[in-house]
Protein backbone atom coordinates (compact mmCIF):
# COMPACT_ATOMS: atom_id res chain seq x y z
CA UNK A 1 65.25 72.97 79.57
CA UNK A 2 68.27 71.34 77.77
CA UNK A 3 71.99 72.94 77.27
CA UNK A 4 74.12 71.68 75.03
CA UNK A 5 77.74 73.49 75.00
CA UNK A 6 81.33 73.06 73.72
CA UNK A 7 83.90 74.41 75.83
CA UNK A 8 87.93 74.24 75.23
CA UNK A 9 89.98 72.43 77.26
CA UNK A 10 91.11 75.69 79.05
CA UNK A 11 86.92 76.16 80.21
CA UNK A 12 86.71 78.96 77.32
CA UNK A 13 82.96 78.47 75.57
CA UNK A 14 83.48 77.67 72.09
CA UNK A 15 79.82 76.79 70.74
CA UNK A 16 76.44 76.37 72.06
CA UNK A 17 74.28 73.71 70.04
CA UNK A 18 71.44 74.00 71.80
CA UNK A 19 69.34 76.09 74.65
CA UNK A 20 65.82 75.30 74.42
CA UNK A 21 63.07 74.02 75.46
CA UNK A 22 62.48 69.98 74.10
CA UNK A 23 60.27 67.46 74.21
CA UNK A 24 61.42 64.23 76.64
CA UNK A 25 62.70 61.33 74.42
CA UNK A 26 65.30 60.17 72.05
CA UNK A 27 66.94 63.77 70.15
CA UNK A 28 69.45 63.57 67.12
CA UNK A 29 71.41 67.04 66.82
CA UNK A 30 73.98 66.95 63.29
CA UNK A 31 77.50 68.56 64.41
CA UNK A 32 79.45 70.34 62.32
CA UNK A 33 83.30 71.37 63.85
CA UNK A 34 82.80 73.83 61.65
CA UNK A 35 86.36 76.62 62.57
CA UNK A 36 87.45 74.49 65.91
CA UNK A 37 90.36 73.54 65.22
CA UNK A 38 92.53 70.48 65.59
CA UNK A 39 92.23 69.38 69.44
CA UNK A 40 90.15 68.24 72.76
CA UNK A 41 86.73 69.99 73.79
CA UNK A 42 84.72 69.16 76.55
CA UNK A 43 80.46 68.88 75.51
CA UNK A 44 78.31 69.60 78.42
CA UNK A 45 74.86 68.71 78.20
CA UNK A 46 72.57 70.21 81.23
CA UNK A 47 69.30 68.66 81.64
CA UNK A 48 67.06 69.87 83.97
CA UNK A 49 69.62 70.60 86.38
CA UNK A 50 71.77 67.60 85.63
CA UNK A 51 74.91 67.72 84.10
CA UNK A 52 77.12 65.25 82.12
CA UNK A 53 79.74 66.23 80.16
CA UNK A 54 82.11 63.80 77.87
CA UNK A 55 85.61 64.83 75.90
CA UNK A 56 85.86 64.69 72.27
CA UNK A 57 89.19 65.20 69.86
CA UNK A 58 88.88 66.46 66.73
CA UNK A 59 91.35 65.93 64.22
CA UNK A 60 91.91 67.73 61.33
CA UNK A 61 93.99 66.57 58.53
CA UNK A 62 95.96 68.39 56.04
């Protein structure tokens, strides 16, 4: 079973990309930012059980 979520950097739950079940081995997934705006997120992918999460910025111009 694989999560894939965005959360704000206050823990609110912005998006989820993905909660299925995959096969094991390499996965692309295309990202759109789609209304998030301008700022940090925190992606948390749960695999399994395990969890790893990483910070992204986006940046909007204009």
């Amino acid at each position: 079973m694989v999560n894939l979520e965005i959360f704000s950097v206050d823990g609110r739950k912005v998006s989820t990309l993905l909660s299925s079940r995959i096969e094991k081995g390499e996965h692309k997934l295309p990202f759109s930012a789609g209304d998030l705006s301008s700022g940090i997120y925190v992606v948390r992918l749960i695999v399994n059980g395990a969890t790893k999460s990483r910070a992204i910025i986006i940046s909007r111009s204009g």
